[in-house]
Protein backbone atom coordinates (compact mmCIF):
# COMPACT_ATOMS: atom_id res chain seq x y z
CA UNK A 1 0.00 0.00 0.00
CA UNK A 2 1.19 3.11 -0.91
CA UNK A 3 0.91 6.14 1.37
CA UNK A 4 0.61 9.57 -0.49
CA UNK A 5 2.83 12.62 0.20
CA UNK A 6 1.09 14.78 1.41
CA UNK A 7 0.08 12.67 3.80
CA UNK A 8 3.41 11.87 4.92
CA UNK A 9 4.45 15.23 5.08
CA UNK A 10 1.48 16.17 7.16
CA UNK A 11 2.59 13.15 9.32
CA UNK A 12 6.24 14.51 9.27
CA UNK A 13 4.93 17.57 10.59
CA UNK A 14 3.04 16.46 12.98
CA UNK A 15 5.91 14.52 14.53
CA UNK A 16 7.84 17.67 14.83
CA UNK A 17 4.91 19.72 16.65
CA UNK A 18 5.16 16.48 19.00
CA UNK A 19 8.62 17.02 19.16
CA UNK A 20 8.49 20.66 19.84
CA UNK A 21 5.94 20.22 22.60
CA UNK A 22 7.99 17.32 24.07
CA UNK A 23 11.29 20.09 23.87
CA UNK A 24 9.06 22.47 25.56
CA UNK A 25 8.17 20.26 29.12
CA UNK A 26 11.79 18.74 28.85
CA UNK A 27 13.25 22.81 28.75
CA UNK A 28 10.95 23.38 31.90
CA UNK A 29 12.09 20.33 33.59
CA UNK A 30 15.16 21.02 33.22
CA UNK A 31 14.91 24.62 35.33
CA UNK A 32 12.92 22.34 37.91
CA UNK A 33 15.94 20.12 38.00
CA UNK A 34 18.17 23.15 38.48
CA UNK A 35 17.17 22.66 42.46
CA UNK A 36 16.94 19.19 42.71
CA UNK A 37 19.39 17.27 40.97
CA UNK A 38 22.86 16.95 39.69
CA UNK A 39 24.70 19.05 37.25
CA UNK A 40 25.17 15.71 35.28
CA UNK A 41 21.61 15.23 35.48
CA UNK A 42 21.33 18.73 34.10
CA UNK A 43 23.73 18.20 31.43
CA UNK A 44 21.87 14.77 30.05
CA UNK A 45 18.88 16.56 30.13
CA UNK A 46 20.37 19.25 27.87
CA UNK A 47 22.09 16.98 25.29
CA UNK A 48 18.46 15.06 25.30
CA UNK A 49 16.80 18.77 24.33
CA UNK A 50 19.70 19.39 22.09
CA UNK A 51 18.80 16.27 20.29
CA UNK A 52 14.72 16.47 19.83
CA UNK A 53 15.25 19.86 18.53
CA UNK A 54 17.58 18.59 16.22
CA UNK A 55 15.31 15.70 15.09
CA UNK A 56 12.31 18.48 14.72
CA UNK A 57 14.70 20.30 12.42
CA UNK A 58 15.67 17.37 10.26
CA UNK A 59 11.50 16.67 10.31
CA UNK A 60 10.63 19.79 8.91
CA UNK A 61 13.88 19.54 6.03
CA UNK A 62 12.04 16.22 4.87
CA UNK A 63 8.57 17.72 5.26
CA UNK A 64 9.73 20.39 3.10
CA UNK A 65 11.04 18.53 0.16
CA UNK A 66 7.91 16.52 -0.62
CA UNK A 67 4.82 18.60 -2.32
């Protein structure tokens, strides 16, 4: 079965909006983990932000090449 483009570029965007929201709570815990835990702990939780928004950027590249 094959799935037409624009509905996997409405599915490619709607995995970045997921993304982004998921970015979003992960940015907030990590000033809530600013008085609780480690600086390590703060650290993975940046590199793990770092990466979604990453991911949401490469979503939106693909998203953007198909009509």
């Amino acid at each position: 079965m094959l799935v037409p483009l624009s509905n996997m570029k409405r599915d490619l965007e709607e995995t970045a909006a997921h993304f982004e929201q998921l970015s979003a709570m992960m940015s907030g815990h990590l000033i809530f983990s600013a008085y609780r835990q480690s600086t390590r702990c703060q650290a993975d939780i940046s590199l793990s932000i770092e990466a979604i928004e990453s991911s949401v950027e490469r979503l939106r590249l693909a998203a953007a090449k198909l009509y």
